[in-house]
Protein backbone atom coordinates (compact mmCIF):
# COMPACT_ATOMS: atom_id res chain seq x y z
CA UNK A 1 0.00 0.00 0.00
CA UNK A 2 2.86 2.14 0.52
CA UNK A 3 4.15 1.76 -2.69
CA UNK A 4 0.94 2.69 -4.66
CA UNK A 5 0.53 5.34 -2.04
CA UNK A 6 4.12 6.76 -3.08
CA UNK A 7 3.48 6.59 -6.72
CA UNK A 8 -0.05 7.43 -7.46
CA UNK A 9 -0.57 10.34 -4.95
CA UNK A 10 2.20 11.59 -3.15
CA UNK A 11 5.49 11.35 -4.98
CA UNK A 12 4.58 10.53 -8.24
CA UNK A 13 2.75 13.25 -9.19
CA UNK A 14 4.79 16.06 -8.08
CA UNK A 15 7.79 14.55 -9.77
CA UNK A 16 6.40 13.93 -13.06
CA UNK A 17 5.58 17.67 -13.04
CA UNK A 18 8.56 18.79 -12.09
CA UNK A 19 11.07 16.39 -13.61
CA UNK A 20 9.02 15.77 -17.03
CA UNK A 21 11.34 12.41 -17.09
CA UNK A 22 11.42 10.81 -20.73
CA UNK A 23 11.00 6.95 -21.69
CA UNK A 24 11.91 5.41 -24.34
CA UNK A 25 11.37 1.99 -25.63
CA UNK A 26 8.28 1.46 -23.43
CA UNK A 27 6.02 -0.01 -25.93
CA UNK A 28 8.87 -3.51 -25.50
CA UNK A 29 7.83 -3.26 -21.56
CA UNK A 30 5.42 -6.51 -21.59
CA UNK A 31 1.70 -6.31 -19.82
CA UNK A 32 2.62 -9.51 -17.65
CA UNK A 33 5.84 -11.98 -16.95
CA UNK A 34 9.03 -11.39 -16.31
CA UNK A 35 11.33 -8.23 -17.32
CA UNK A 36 15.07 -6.74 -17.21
CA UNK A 37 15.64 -3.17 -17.09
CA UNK A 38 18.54 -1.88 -17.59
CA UNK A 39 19.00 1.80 -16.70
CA UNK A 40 22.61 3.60 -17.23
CA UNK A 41 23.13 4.52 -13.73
CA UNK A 42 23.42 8.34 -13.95
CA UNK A 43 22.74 8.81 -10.49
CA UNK A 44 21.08 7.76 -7.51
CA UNK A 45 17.34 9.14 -8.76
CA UNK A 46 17.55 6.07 -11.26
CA UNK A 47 15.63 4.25 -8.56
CA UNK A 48 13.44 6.85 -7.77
CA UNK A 49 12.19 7.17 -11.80
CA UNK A 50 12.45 3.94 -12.85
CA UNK A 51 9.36 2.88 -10.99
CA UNK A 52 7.54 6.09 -11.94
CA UNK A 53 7.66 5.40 -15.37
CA UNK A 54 6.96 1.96 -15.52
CA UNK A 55 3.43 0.80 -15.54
CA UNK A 56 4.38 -2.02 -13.22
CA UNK A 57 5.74 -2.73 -9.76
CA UNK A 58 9.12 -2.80 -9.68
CA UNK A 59 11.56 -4.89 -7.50
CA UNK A 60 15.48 -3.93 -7.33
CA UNK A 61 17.33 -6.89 -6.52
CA UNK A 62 21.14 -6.11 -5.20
CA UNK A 63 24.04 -8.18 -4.12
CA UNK A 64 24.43 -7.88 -0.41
């Protein structure tokens, strides 16, 4: 619930106004089943816009 809450009303919003972020290549993001994305790591907001722009729930898996 936090998640949603984060993206759909609180954060998500204001960011997408104020950032304007671009995507490209989102028409190959599949509806359902399993996905890579690959982002090039400019920063630390990578994680931050990457779920933003992405229709679905996102899950960053690192190596401890």
């Amino acid at each position: 619930m936090l998640y949603w809450l984060l993206k759909y009303v609180l954060l998500g919003p204001l960011l997408r106004v104020l950032y304007r972020p671009k995507v490209q290549g989102l028409d190959n993001f599949p509806e359902s089943g399993a996905a890579i994305l690959a982002s090039n790591h400019l920063s630390f907001s990578d994680s931050i816009f990457l779920p933003l722009v992405c229709p679905r729930r996102i899950t960053f898996l690192a190596k401890a």
